[in-house]
N, C-alpha and C. Protein backbone atom coordinates (compact mmCIF):
# COMPACT_ATOMS: atom_id res chain seq x y z
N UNK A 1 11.87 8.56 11.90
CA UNK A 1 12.58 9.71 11.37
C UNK A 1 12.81 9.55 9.87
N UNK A 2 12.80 8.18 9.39
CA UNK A 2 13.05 8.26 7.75
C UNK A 2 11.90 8.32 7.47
N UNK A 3 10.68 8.24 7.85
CA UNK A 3 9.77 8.64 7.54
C UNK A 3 9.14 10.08 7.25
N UNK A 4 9.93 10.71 8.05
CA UNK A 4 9.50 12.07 8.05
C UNK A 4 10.29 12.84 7.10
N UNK A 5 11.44 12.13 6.51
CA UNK A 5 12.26 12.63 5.58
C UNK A 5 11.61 12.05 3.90
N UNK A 6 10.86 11.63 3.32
CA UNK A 6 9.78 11.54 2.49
C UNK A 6 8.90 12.53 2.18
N UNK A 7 9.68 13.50 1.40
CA UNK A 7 8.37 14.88 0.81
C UNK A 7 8.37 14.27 -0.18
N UNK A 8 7.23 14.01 -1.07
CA UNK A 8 7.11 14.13 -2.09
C UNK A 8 5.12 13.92 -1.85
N UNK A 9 4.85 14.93 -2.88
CA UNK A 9 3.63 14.74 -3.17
C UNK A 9 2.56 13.85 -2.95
N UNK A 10 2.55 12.65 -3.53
CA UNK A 10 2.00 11.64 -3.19
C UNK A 10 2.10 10.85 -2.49
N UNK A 11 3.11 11.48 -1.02
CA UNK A 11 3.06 10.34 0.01
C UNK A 11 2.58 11.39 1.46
N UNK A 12 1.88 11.30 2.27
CA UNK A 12 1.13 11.93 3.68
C UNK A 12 2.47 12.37 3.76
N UNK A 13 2.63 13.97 4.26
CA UNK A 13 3.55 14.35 4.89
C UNK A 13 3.84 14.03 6.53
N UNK A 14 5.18 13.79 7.08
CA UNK A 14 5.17 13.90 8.58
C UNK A 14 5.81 14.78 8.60
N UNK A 15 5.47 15.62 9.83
CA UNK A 15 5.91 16.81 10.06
C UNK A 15 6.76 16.90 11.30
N UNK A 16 6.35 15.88 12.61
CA UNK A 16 6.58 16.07 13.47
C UNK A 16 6.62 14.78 14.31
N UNK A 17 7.89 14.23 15.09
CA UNK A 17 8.01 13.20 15.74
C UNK A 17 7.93 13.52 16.79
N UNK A 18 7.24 13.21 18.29
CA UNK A 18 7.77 13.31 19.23
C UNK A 18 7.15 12.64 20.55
N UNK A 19 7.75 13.12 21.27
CA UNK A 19 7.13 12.24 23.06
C UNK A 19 6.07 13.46 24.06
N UNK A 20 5.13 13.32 24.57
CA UNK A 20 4.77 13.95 25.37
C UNK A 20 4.28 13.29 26.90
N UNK A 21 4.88 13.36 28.07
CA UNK A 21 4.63 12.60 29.02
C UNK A 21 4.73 10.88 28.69
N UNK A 22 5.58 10.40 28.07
CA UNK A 22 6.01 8.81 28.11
C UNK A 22 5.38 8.45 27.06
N UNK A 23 4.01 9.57 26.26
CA UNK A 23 3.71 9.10 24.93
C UNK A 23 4.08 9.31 23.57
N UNK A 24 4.06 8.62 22.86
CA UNK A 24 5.13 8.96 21.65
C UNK A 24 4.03 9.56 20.32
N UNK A 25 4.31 10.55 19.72
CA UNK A 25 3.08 10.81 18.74
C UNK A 25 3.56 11.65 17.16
N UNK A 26 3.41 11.52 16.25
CA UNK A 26 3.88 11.75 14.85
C UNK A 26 2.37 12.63 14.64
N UNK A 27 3.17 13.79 13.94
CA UNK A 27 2.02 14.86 13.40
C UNK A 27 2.24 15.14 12.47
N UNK A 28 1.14 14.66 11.31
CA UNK A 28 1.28 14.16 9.87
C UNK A 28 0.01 15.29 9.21
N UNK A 29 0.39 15.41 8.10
CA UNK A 29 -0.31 16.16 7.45
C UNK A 29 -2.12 15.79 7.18
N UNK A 30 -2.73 16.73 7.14
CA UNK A 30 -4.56 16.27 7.23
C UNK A 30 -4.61 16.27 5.46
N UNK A 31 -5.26 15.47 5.73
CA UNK A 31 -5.75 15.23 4.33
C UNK A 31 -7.48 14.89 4.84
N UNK A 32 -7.78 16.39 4.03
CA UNK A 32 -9.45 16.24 3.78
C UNK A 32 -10.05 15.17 2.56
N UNK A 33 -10.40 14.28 2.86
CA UNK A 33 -10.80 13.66 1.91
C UNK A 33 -11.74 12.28 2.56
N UNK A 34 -10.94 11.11 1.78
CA UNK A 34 -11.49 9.75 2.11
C UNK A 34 -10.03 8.81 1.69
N UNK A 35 -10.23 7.93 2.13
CA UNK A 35 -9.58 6.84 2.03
C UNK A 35 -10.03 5.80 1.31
N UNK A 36 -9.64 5.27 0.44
CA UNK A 36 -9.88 4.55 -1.12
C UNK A 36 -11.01 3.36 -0.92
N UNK A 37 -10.54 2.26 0.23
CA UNK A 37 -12.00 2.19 1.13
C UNK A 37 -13.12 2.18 0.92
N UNK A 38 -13.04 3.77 1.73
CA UNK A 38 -14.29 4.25 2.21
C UNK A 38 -14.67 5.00 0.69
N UNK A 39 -13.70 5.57 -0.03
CA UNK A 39 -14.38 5.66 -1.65
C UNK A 39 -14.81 4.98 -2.75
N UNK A 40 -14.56 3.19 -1.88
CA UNK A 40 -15.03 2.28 -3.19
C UNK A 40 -16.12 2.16 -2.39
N UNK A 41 -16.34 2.04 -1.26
CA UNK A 41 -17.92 1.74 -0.34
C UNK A 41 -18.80 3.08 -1.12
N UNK A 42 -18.69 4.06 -0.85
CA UNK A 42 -19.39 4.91 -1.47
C UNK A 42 -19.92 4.27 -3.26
N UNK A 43 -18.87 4.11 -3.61
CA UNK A 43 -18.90 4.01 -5.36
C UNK A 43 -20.16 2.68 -5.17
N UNK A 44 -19.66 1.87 -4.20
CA UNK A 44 -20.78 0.50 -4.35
C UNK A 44 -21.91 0.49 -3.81
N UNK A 45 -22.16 1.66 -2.74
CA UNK A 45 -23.48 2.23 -2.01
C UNK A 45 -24.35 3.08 -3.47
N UNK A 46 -23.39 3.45 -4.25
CA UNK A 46 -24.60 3.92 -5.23
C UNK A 46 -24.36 3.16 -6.30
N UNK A 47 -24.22 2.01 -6.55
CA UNK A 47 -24.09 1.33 -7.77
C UNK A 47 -23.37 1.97 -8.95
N UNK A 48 -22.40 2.32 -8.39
CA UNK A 48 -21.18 3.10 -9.23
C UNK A 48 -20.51 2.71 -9.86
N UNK A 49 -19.41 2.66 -10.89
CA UNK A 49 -18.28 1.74 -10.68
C UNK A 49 -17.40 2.58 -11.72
N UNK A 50 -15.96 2.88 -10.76
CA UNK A 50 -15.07 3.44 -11.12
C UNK A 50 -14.88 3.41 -12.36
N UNK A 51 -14.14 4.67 -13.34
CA UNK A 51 -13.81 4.71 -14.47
C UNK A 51 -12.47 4.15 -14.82
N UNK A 52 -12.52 3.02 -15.58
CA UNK A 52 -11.19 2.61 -15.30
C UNK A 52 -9.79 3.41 -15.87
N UNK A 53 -9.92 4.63 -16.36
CA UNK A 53 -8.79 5.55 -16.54
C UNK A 53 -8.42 6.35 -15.08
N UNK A 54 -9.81 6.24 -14.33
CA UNK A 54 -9.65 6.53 -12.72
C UNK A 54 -8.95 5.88 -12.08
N UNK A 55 -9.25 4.81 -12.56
CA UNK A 55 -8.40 3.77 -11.56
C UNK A 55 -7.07 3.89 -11.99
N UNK A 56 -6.46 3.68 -13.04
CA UNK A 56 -5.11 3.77 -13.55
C UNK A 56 -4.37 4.93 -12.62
N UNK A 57 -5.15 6.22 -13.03
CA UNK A 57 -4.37 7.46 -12.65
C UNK A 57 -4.36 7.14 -11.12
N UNK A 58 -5.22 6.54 -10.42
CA UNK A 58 -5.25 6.40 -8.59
C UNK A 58 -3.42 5.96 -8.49
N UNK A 59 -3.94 4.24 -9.20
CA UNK A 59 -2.56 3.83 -8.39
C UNK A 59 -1.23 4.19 -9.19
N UNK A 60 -1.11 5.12 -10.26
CA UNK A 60 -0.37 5.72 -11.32
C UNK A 60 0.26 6.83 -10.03
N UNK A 61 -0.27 6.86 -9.38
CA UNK A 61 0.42 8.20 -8.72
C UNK A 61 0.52 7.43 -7.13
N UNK A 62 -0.16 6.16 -6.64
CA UNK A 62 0.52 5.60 -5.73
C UNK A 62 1.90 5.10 -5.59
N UNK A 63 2.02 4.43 -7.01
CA UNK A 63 3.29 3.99 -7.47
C UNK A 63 4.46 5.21 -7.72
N UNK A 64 4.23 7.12 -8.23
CA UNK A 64 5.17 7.56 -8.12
C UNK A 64 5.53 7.40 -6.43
N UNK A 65 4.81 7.79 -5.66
CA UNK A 65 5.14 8.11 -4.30
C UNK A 65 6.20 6.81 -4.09
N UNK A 66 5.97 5.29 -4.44
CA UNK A 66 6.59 4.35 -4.03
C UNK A 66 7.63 4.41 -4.46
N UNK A 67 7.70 4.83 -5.79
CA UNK A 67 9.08 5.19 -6.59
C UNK A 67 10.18 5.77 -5.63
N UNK A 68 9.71 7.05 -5.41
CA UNK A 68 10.32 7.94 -4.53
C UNK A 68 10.77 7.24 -3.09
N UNK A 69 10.26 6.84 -2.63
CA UNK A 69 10.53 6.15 -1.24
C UNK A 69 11.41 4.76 -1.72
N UNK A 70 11.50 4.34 -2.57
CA UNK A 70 12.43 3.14 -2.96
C UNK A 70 13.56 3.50 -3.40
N UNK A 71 13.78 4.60 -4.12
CA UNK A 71 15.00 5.47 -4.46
C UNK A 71 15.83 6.39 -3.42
N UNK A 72 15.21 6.28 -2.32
CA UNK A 72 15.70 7.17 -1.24
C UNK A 72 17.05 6.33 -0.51
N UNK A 73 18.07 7.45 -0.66
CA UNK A 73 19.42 7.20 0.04
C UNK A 73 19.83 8.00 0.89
N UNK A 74 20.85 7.50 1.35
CA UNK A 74 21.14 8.23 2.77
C UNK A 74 22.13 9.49 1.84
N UNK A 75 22.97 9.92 3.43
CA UNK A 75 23.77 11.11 3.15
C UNK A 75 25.03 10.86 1.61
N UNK A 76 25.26 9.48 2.32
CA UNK A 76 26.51 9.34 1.18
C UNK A 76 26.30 8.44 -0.16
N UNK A 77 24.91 8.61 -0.33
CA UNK A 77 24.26 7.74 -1.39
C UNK A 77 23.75 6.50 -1.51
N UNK A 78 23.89 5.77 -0.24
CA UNK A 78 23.30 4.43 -0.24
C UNK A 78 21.90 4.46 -0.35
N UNK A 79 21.73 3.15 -1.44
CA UNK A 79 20.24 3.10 -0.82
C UNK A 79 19.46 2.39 0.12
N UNK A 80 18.61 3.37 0.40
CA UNK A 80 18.07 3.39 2.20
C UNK A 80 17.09 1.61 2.22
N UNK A 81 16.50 1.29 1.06
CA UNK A 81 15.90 -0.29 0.89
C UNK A 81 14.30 -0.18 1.39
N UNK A 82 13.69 1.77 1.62
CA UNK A 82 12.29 1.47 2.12
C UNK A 82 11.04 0.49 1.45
N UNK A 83 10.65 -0.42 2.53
CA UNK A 83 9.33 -0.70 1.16
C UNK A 83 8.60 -0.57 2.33
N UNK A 84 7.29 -0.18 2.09
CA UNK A 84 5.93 0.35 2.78
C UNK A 84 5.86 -1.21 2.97
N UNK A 85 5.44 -2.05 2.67
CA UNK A 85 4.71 -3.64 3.50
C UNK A 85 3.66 -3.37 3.56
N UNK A 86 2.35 -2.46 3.48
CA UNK A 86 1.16 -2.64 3.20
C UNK A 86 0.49 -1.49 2.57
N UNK A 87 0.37 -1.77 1.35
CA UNK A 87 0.11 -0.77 0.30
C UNK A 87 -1.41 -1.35 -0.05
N UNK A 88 -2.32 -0.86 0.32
CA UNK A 88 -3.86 -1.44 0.49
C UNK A 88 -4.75 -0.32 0.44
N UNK A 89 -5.92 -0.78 0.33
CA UNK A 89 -7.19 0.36 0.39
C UNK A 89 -7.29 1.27 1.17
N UNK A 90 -6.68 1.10 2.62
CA UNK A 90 -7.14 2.00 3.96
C UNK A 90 -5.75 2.87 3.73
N UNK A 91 -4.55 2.43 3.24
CA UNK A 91 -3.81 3.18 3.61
C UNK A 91 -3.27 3.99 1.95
N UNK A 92 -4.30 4.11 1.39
CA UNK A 92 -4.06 5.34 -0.43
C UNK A 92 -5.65 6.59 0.46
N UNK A 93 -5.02 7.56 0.64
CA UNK A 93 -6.10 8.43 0.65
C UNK A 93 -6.41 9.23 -0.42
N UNK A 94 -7.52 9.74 -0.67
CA UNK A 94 -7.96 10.38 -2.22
C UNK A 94 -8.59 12.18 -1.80
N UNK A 95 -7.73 13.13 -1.73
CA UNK A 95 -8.36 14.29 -1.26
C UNK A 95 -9.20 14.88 -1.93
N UNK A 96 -10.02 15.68 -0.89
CA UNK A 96 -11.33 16.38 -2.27
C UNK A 96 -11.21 17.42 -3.05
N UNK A 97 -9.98 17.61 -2.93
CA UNK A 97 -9.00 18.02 -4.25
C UNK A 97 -8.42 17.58 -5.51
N UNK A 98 -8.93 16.76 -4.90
CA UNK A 98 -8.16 15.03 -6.44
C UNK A 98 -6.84 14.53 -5.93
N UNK A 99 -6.15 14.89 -5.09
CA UNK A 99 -4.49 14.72 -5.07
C UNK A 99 -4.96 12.87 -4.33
N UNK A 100 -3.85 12.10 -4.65
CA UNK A 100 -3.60 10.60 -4.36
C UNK A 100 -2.47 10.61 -3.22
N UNK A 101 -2.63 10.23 -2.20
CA UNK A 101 -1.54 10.23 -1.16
C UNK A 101 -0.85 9.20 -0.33
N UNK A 102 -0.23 8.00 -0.81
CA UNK A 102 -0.02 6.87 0.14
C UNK A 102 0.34 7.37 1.61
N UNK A 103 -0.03 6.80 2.76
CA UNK A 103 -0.07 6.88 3.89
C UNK A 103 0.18 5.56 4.92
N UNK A 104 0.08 5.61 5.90
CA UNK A 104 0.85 4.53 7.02
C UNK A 104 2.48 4.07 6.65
N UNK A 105 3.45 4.79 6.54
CA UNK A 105 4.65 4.20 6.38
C UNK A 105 5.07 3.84 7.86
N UNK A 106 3.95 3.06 8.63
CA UNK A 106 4.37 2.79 10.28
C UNK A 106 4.83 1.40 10.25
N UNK A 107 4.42 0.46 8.96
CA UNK A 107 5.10 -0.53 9.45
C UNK A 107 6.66 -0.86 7.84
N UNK A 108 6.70 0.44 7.21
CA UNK A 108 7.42 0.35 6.20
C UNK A 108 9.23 -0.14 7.33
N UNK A 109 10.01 -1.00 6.23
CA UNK A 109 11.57 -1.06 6.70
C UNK A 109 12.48 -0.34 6.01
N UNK A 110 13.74 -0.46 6.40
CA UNK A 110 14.38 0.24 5.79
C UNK A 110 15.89 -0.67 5.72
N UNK A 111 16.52 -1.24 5.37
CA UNK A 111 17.91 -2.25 5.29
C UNK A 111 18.64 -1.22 6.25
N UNK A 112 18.97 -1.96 6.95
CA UNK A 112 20.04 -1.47 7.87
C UNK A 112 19.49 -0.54 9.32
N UNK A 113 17.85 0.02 9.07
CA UNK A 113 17.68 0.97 9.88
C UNK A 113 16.45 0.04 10.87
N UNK A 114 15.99 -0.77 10.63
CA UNK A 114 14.72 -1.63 11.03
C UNK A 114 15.17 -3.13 11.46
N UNK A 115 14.98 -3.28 12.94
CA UNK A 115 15.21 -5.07 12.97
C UNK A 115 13.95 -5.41 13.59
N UNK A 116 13.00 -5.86 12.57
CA UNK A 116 11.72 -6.20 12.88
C UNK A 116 10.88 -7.66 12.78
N UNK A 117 12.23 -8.44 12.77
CA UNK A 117 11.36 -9.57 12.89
C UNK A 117 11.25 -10.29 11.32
N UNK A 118 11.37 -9.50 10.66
CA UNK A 118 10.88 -9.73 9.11
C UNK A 118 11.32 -11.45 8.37
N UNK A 119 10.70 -12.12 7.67
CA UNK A 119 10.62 -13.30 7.69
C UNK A 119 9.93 -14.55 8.74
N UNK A 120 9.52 -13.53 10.33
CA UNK A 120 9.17 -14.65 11.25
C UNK A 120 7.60 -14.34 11.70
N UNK A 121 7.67 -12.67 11.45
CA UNK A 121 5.93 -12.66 11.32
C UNK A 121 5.79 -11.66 9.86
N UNK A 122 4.35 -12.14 9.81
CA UNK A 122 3.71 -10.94 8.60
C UNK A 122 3.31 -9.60 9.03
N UNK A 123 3.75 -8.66 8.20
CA UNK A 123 3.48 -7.09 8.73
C UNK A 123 2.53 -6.65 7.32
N UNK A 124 1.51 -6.12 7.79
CA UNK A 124 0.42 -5.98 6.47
C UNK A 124 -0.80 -6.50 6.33
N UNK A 125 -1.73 -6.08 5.35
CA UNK A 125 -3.01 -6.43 5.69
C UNK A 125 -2.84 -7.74 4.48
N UNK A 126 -3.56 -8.97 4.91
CA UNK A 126 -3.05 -9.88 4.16
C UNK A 126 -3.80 -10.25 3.07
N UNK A 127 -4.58 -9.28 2.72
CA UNK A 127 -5.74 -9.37 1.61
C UNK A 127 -4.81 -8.86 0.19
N UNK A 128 -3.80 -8.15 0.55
CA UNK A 128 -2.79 -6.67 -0.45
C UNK A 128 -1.90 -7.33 -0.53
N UNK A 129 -1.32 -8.46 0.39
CA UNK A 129 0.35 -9.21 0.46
C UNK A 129 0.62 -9.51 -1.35
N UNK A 130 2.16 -9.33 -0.78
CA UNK A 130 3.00 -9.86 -1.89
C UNK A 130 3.63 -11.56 -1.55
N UNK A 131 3.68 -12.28 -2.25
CA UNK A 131 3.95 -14.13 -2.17
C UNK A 131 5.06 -13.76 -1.04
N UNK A 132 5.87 -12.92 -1.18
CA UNK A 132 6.87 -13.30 -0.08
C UNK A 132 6.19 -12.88 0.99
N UNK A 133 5.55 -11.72 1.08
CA UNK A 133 4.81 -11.13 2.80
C UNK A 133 4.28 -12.27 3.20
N UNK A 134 3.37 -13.09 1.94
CA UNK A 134 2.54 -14.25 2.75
C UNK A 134 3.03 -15.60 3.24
N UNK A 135 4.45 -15.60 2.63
CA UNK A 135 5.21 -17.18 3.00
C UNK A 135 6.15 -16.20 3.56
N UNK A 136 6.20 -15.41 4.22
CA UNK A 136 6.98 -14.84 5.47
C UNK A 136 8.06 -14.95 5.14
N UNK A 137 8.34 -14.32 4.22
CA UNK A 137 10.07 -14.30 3.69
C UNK A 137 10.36 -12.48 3.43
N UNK A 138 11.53 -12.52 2.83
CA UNK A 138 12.36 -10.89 3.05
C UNK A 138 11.38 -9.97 1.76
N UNK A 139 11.39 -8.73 2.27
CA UNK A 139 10.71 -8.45 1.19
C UNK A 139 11.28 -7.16 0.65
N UNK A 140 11.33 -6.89 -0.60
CA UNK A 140 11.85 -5.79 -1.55
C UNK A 140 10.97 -4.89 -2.12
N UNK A 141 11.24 -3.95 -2.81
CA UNK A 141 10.57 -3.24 -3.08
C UNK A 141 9.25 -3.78 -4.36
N UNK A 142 9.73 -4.77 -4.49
CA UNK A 142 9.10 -5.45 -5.51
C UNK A 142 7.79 -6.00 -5.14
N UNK A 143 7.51 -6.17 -3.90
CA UNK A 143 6.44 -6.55 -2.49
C UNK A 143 5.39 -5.33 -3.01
N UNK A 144 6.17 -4.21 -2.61
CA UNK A 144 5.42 -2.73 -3.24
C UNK A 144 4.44 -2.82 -3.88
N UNK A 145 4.71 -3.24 -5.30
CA UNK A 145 4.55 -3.28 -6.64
C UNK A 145 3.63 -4.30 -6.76
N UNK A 146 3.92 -5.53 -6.62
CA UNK A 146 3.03 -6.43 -6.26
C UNK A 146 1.30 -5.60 -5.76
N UNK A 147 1.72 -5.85 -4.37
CA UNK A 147 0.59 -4.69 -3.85
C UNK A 147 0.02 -3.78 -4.60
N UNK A 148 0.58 -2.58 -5.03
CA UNK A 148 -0.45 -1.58 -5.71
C UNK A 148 -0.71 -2.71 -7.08
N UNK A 149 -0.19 -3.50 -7.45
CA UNK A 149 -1.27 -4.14 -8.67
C UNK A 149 -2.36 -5.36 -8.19
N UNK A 150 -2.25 -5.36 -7.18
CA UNK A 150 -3.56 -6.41 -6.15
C UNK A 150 -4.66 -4.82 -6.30
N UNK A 151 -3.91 -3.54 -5.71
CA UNK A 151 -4.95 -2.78 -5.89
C UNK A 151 -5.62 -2.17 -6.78
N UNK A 152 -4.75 -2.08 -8.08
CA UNK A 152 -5.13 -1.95 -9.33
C UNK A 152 -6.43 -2.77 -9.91
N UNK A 153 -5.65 -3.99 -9.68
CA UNK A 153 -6.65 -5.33 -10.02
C UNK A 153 -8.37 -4.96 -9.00
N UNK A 154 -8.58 -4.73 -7.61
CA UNK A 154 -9.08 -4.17 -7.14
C UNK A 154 -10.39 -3.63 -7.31
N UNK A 155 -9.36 -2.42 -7.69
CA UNK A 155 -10.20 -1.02 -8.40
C UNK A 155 -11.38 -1.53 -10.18
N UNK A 156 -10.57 -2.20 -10.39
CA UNK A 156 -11.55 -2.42 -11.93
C UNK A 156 -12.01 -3.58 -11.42
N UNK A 157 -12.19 -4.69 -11.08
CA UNK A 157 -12.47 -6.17 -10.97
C UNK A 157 -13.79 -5.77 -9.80
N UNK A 158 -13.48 -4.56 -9.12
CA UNK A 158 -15.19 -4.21 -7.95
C UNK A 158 -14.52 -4.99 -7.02
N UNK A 159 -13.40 -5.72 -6.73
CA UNK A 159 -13.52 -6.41 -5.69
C UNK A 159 -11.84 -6.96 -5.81
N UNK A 160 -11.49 -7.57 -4.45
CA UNK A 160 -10.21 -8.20 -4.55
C UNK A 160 -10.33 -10.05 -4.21
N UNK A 161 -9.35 -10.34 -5.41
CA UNK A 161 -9.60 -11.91 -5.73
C UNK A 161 -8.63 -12.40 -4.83
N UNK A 162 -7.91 -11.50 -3.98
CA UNK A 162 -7.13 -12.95 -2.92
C UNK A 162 -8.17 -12.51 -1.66
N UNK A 163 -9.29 -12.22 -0.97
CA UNK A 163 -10.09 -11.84 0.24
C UNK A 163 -10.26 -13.07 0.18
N UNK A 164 -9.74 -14.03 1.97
CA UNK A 164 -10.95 -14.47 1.62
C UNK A 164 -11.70 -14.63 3.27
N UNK A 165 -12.23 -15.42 3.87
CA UNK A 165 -12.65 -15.23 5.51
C UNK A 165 -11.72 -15.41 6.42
N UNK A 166 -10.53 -15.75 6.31
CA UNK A 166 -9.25 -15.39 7.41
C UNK A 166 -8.88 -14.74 6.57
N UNK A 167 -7.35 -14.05 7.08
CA UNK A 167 -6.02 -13.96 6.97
C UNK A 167 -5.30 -15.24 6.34
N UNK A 168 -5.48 -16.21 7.38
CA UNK A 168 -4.65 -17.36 6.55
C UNK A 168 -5.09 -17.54 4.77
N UNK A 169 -5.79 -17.59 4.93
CA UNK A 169 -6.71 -18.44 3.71
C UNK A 169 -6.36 -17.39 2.33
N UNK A 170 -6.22 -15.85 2.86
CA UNK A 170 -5.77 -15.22 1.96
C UNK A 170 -4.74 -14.99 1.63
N UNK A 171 -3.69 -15.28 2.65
CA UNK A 171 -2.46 -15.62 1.97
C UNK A 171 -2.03 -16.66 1.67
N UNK A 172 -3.22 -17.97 1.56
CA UNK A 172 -2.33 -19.40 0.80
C UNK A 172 -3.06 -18.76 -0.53
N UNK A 173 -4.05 -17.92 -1.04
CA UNK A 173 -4.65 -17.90 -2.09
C UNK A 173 -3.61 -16.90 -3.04
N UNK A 174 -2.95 -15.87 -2.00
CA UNK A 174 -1.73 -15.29 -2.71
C UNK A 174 -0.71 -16.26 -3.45
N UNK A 175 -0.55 -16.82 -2.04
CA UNK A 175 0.69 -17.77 -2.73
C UNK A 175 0.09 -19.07 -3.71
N UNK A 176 -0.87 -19.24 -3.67
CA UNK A 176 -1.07 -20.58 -4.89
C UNK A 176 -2.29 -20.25 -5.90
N UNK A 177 -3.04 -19.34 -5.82
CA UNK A 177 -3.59 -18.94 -7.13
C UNK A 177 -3.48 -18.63 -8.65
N UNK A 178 -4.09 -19.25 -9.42
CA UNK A 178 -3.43 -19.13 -10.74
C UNK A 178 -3.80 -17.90 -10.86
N UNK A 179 -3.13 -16.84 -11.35
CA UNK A 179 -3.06 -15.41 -11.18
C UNK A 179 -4.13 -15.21 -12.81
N UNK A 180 -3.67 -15.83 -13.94
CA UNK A 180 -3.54 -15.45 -15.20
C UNK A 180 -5.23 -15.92 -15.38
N UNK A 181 -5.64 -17.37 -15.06
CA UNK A 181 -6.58 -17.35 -15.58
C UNK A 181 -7.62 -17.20 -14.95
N UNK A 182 -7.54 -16.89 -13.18
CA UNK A 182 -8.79 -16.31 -12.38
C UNK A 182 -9.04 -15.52 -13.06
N UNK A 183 -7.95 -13.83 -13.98
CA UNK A 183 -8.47 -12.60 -14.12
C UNK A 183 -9.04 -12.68 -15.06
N UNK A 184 -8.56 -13.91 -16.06
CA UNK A 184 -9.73 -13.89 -17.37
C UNK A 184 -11.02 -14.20 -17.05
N UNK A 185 -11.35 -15.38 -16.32
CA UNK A 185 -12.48 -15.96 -15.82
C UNK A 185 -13.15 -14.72 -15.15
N UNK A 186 -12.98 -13.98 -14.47
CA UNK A 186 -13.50 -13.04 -13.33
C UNK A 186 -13.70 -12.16 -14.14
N UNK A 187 -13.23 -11.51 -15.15
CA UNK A 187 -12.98 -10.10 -15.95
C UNK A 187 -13.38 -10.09 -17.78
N UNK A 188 -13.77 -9.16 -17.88
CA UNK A 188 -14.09 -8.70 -19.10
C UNK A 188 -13.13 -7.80 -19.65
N UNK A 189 -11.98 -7.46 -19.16
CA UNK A 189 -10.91 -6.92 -18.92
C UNK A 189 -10.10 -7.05 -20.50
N UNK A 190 -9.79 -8.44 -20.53
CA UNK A 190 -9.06 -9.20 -21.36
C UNK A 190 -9.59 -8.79 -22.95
């Protein structure tokens, strides 16, 4: 339900919570398009490679949506503490309209509204984690942020520098990678 209370532009609308015969089902807004994904597979199926003012404006408008959902308070002004927990490729869709839309707030928390375990397992794809998602500790909105700049990094670099053949392996590379001088080494960026 706090999910469905999230209008703003750049985040998938939900429209509709509910149960039908013992099944439970959320009816969320269509977005004609692709999923960031399946739009860098394309970009690398034709030897493409994003404009990096493209890329900026992508996660430039992932990050308002996060804004918005991190600023969200209840009736009497508290704030509500949402952070999405996996802010990644599959879940930024790109419509063929141009509009940027973060999506899956299914495993996002909320302080006070969510008792999920948090600190004893990882929720998220662990290629996008933030150091705390990956050493399984509490996470803030700052996790967020983290994330869309793994995807930032991403988008211009052709590729992401914490992947690696597990899960595990990519989150010890979160947590102990020298951040500063892989991107020089890897990038023309600098």
């Amino acid at each position: 339900k706090l999910v469905a209370d999230l209008i703003h532009t750049n985040i998938v609308q939900t429209y509709h919570l509910g149960e039908s015969h013992g099944v439970y089902f959320i009816a969320m807004e269509l977005i004609r398009g692709a999923n960031l994904e399946q739009f860098a597979q394309q970009l690398h199926d034709r030897k493409r490679q994003l404009p990096k003012e493209l890329a900026v404006f992508i996660v430039s408008r992932v990050v308002r949506g996060l804004a918005y959902a991190h600023a969200k308070t209840d009736k009497d002004g508290k704030p509500l503490g949402i952070v999405h927990r996996d802010v990644s490729f599959k879940n930024i869709m790109i419509a063929f309209e141009g509009d940027v839309k973060l999506t899956d707030f299914g495993i996002a928390k909320a302080r006070g509204f969510l008792t999920d375990q948090e600190g004893e397992v990882v929720a998220g794809k662990a290629d996008y984690m933030s150091p705390e998602q990956a050493n399984f500790q509490i996470t803030d909105r700052r996790s967020d942020l983290f994330s869309a700049g793994v995807v930032l990094a991403h988008l211009l670099l052709g590729r992401n520098i914490f992947k690696s053949s597990t899960a595990e392996e990519s989150r010890d590379s979160i947590m102990n990678m020298e951040m500063l001088e892989n991107l020089i080494v890897q990038s023309d960026l600098v």
